[in-house]
Protein backbone atom coordinates (compact mmCIF):
# COMPACT_ATOMS: atom_id res chain seq x y z
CA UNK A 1 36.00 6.40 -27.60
CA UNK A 2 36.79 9.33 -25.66
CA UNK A 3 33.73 10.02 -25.00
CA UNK A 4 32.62 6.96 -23.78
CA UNK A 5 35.15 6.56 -21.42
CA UNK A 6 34.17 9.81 -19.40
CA UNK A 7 31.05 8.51 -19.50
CA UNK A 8 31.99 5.13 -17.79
CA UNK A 9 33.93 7.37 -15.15
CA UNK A 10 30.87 9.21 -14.30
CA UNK A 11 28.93 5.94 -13.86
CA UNK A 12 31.86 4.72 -11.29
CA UNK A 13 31.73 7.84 -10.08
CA UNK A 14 28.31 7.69 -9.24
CA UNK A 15 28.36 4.25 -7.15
CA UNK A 16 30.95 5.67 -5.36
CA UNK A 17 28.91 8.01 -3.09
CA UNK A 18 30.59 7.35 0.74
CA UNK A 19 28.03 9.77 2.27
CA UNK A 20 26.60 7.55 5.41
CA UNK A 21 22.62 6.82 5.25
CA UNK A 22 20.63 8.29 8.57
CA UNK A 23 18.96 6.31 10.66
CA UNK A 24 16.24 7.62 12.97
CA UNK A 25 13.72 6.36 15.77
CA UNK A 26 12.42 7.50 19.11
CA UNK A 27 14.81 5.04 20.90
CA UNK A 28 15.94 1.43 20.10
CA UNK A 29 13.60 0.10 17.74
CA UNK A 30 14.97 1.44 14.26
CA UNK A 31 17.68 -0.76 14.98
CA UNK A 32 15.32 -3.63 14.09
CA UNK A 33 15.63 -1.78 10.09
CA UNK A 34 18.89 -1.13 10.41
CA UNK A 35 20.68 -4.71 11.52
CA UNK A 36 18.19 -5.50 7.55
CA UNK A 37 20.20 -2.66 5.94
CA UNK A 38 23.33 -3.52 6.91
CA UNK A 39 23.01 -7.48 5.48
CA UNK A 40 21.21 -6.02 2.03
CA UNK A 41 23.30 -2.84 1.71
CA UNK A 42 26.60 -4.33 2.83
CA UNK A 43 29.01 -1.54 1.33
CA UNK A 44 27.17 1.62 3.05
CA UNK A 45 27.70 2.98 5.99
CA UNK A 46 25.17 4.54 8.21
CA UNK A 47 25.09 6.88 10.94
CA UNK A 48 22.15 6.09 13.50
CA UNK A 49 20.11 8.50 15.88
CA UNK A 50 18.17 7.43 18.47
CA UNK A 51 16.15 9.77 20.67
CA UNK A 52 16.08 8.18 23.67
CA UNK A 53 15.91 10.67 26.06
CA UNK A 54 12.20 12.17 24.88
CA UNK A 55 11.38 8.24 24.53
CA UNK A 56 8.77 7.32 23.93
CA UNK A 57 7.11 8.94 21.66
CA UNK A 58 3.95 6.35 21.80
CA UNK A 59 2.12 8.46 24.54
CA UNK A 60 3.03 11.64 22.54
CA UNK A 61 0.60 14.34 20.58
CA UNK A 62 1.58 14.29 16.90
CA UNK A 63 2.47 18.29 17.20
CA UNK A 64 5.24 17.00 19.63
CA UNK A 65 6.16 13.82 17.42
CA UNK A 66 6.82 16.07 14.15
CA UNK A 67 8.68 18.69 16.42
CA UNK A 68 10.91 15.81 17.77
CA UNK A 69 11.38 14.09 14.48
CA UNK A 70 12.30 17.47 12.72
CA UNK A 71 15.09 18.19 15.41
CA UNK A 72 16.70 14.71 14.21
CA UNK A 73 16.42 15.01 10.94
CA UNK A 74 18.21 18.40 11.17
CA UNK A 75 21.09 16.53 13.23
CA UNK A 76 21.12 14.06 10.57
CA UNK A 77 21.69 16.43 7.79
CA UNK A 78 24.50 17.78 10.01
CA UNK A 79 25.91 14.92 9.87
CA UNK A 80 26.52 14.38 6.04
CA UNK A 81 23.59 11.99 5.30
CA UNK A 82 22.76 11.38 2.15
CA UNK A 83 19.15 9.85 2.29
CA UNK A 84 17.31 9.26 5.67
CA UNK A 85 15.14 6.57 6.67
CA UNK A 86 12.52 7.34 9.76
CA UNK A 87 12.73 3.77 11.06
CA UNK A 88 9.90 4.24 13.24
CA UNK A 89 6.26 3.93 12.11
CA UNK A 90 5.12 6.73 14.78
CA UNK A 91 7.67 9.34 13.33
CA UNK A 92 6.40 7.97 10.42
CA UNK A 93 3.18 8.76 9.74
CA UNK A 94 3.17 12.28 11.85
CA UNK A 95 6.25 13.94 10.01
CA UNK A 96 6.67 12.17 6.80
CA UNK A 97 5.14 14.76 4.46
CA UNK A 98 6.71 17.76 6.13
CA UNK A 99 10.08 16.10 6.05
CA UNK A 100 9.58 15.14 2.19
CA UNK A 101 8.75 18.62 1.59
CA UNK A 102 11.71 19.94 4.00
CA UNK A 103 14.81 18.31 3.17
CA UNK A 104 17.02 18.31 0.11
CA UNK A 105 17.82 14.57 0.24
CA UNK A 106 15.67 11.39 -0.16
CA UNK A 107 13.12 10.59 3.01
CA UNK A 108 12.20 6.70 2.80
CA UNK A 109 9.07 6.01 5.29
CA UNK A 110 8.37 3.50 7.81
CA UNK A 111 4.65 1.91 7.67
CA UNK A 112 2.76 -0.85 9.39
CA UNK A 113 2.56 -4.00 7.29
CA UNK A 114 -1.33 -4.33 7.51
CA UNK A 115 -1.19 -4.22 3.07
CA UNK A 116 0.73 -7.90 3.17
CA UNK A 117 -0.89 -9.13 6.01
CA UNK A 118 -4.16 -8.58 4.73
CA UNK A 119 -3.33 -10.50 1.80
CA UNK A 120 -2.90 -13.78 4.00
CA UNK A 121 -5.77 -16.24 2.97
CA UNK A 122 -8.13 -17.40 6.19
CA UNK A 123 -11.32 -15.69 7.81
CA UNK A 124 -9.57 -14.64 10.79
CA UNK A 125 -8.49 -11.42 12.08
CA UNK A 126 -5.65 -9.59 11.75
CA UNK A 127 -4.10 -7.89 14.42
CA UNK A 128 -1.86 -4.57 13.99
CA UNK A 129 -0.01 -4.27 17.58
CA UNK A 130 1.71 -0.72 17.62
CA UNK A 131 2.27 2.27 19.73
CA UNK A 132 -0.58 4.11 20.69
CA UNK A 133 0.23 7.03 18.50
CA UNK A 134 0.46 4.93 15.67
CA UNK A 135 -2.98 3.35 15.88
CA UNK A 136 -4.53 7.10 16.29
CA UNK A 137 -2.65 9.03 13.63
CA UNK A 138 -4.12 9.91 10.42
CA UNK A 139 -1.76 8.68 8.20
CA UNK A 140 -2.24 4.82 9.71
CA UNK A 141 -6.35 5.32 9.81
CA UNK A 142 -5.95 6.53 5.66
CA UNK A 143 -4.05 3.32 5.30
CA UNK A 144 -6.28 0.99 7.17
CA UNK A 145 -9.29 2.32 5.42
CA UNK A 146 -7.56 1.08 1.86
CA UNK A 147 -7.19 -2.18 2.97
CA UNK A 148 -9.69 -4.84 0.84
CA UNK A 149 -11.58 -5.67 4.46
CA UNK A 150 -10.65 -2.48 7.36
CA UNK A 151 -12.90 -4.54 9.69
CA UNK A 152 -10.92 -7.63 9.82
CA UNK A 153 -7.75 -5.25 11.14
CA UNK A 154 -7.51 -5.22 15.34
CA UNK A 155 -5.58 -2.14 15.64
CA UNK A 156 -3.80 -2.31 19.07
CA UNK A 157 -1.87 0.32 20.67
CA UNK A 158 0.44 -1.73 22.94
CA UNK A 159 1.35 1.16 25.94
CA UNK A 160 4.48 -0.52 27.87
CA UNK A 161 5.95 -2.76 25.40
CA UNK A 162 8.52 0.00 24.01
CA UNK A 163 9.67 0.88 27.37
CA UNK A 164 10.22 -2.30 28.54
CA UNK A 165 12.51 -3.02 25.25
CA UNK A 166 14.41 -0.21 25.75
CA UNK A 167 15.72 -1.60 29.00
CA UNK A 168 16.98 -4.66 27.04
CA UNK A 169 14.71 -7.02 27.77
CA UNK A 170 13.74 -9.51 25.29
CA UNK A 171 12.97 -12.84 26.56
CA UNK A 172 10.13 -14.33 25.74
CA UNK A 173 8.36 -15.02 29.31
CA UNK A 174 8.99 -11.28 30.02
CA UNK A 175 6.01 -9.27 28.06
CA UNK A 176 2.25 -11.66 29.14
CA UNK A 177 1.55 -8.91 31.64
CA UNK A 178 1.60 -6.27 29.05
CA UNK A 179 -0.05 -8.71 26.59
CA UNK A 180 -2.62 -10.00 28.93
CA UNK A 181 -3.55 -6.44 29.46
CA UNK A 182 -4.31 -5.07 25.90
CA UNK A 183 -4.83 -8.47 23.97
CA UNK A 184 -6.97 -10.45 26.85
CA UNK A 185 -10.71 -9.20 25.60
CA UNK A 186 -9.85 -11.12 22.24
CA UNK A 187 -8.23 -14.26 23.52
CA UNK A 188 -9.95 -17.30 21.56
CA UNK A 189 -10.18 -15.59 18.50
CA UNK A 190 -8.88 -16.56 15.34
CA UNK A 191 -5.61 -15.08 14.30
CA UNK A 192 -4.56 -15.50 10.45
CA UNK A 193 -2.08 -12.56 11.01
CA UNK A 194 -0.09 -10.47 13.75
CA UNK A 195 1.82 -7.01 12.37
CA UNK A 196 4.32 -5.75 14.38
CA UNK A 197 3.34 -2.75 13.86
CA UNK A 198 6.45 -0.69 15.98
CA UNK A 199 10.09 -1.26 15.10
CA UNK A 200 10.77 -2.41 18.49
CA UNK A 201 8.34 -5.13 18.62
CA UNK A 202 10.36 -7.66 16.17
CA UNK A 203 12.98 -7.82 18.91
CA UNK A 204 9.91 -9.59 21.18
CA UNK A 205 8.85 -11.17 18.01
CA UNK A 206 9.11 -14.75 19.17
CA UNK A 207 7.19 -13.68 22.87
CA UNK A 208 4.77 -12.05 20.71
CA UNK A 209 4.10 -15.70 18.89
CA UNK A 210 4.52 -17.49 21.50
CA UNK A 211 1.38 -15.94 23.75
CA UNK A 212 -0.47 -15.81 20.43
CA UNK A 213 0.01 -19.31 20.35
CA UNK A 214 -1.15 -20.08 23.40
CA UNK A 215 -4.04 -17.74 23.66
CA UNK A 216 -5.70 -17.56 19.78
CA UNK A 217 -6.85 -19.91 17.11
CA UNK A 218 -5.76 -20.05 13.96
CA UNK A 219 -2.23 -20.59 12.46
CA UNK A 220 -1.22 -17.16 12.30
CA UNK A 221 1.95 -15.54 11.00
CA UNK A 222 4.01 -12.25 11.76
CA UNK A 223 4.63 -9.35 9.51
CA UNK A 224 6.49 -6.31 9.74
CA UNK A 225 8.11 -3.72 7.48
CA UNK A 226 11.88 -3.85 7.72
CA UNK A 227 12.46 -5.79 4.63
CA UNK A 228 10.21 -3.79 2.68
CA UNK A 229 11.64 -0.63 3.79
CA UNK A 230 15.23 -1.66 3.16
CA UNK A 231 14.06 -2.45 -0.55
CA UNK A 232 12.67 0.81 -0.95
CA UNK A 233 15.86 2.26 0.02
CA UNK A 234 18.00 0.07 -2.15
CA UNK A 235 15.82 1.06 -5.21
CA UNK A 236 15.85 4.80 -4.26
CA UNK A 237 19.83 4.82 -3.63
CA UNK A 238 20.32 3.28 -7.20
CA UNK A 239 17.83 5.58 -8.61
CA UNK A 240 19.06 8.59 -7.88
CA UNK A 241 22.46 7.10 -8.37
CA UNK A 242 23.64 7.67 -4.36
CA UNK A 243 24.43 3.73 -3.93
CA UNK A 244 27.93 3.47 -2.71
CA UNK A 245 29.53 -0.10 -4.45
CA UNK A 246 32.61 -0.59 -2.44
CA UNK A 247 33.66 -0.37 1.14
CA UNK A 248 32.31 -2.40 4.22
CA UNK A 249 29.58 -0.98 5.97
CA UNK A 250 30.41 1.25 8.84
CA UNK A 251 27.40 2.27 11.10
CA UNK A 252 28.12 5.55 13.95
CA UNK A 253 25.67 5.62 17.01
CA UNK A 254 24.20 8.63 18.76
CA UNK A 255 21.60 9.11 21.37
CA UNK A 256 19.80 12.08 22.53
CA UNK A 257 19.92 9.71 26.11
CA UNK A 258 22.71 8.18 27.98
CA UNK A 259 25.24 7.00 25.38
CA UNK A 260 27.38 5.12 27.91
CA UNK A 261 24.60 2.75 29.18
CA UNK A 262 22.55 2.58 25.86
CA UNK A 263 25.40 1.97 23.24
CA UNK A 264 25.66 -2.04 24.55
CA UNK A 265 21.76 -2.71 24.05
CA UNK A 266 22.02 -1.08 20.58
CA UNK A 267 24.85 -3.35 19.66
CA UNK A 268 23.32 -6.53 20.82
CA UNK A 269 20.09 -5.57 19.10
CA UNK A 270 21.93 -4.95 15.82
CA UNK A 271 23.41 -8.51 16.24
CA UNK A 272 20.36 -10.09 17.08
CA UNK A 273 18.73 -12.62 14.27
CA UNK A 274 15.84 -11.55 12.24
CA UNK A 275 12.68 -13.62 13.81
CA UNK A 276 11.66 -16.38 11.21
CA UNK A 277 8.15 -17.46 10.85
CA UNK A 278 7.90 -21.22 11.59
C-alpha cells in the first residue's frame, strides 16, 4: 500500500513539471504555432523568442541560419525551457539535426505540409509557397523527393511576404503585388492544394485564398503544419513525462529587435483566429 502510494506521488509529480516550453522563429511567424499551443496545451506556459532583428532569415545562407538558430536555442536553455519547438520551417530544416544532437532537452521540428497535401485527391498541382531558403535547403528537397508524385509539388520561395508581415499587415488586398510577382507564370492552372509553407504565411492565409481563387482552377485547399506540430509536442511532453497538468498557460515574449514596437503585433497575432478552410 505503501508502496503504491509513492508511486502515485511520483506520477503527480511528474505532470507537474512548470518549466515553460521555448518558442523560436526568425521574427513573427512562430506565433502562428504558438496561439495552436496555447488552445491544445492550455496549462503550460511558454516563453517565446523571436529574432527579429537578423529577420529574415529567407534571403539567408544555411551556415548563417544554423549560426542564428543555435544563438536562440542557447538563450532558450537560459531561460529554463524544458523542450523547444523551432516554429519556423527555415530554422527548421538547416539546424534541426545539430540542435537534436546539441541540447539536453527535447527539439520538436517545424516542416512544410507537402506529406498531407499531397494526399488531397484531384490531378492538379500542389503548390508549397515558403521562404526562399526553405525551398533550397536540403532537408525540404529530401522531403519533396518522398512524396508519392515530387512533380506535382510547385515549390515557391515567396521573397517579400515575411517582411511585409512583420510590419503587421494582414489584410487581404495587401499581398497581389508580391503574389502577382512569384505566382503570375502559373495563373490558370489547376490548384488541388496550397501549403503555407512559412509560419508567417497563415496570418495572410485568407489573402493567400483569396488571389488563388481568383487566379487558378480547381477547388483547392490550404495546409500548414501548426496543428501537426503542436501534436507532436503534446505526445513528446507526455512521453517523457514533462507535461505540466495544472496552471493556466503563461507565455513571456522576447525579441532580438525592438521590443517596444514589436510586442503589440505579437499579441494581436497570438489573438488572431486560426484560418478555416471553407
Amino acid at each position: 500500500m505503501i508502496l503504491r502510494a509513492v508511486e502515485c506521488e511520483k506520477r503527480y509529480l511528474k505532470t507537474m513539471d512548470k518549466r515553460p516550453i521555448g518558442f523560436f522563429d526568425s521574427g513573427m511567424g512562430g506565433a502562428s504555432v504558438l496561439r495552436v499551443a496555447i488552445r491544445m496545451l492550455q496549462n503550460e506556459n511558454f516563453i517565446y523568442y523571436g529574432d527579429n532583428g537578423n529577420a529574415p532569415y529567407g534571403d539567408r545562407s544555411e551556415a548563417e541560419i544554423l549560426a542564428l538558430t543555435s544563438s536562440a536555442a542557447d538563450f532558450l536553455l537560459e531561460h529554463g525551457v524544458k523542450a523547444l519547438v523551432i516554429a519556423c520551417n527555415t530554422a527548421t530544416s538547416a539546424s534541426i539535426n545539430v540542435l537534436r544532437d546539441k541540447l539536453d532537452v527535447p527539439v520538436i521540428s517545424m516542416e512544410p505540409a507537402i506529406k498531407p497535401a499531397c494526399m488531397c485527391d484531384g490531378d492538379g498541382k500542389v503548390f508549397m509557397l515558403a521562404t526562399e531558403a526553405t525551398t533550397h535547403i536540403r532537408r525540404y528537397r529530401a522531403l519533396l523527393e518522398r512524396m508519392p508524385d515530387p512533380s506535382r509539388v510547385i515549390s515557391i520561395g515567396c521573397s517579400g511576404l515575411v517582411d511585409r508581415i512583420e510590419r503587421g499587415i494582414v489584410e487581404d488586398n495587401a499581398f497581389d503585388d508580391i503574389l502577382d510577382e512569384h505566382l503570375s507564370k502559373y495563373h490558370g492552372i489547376k490548384a488541388d492544394a496550397v501549403v503555407l509553407g512559412c509560419t508567417h504565411y497563415p496570418f495572410i492565409a485568407s489573402a493567400i485564398d483569396c488571389y488563388f481563387e481568383k487566379h487558378f482552377s480547381g477547388e483547392h485547399r490550404l495546409y500548414d503544419g501548426s496543428m501537426g506540430t503542436v501534436s507532436q509536442l503534446n505526445r513528446v511532453l507526455k512521453r517523457s513525462g514533462l507535461e505540466n497538468d495544472s496552471g493556466t498557460a503563461q507565455v513571456e515574449f522576447f525579441t532580438s529587435g525592438d521590443a517596444e514596437s514589436l510586442r503589440p503585433i505579437f499579441k494581436r497575432f497570438l489573438t488572431m483566429p486560426p484560418y478555416e478552410n471553407k
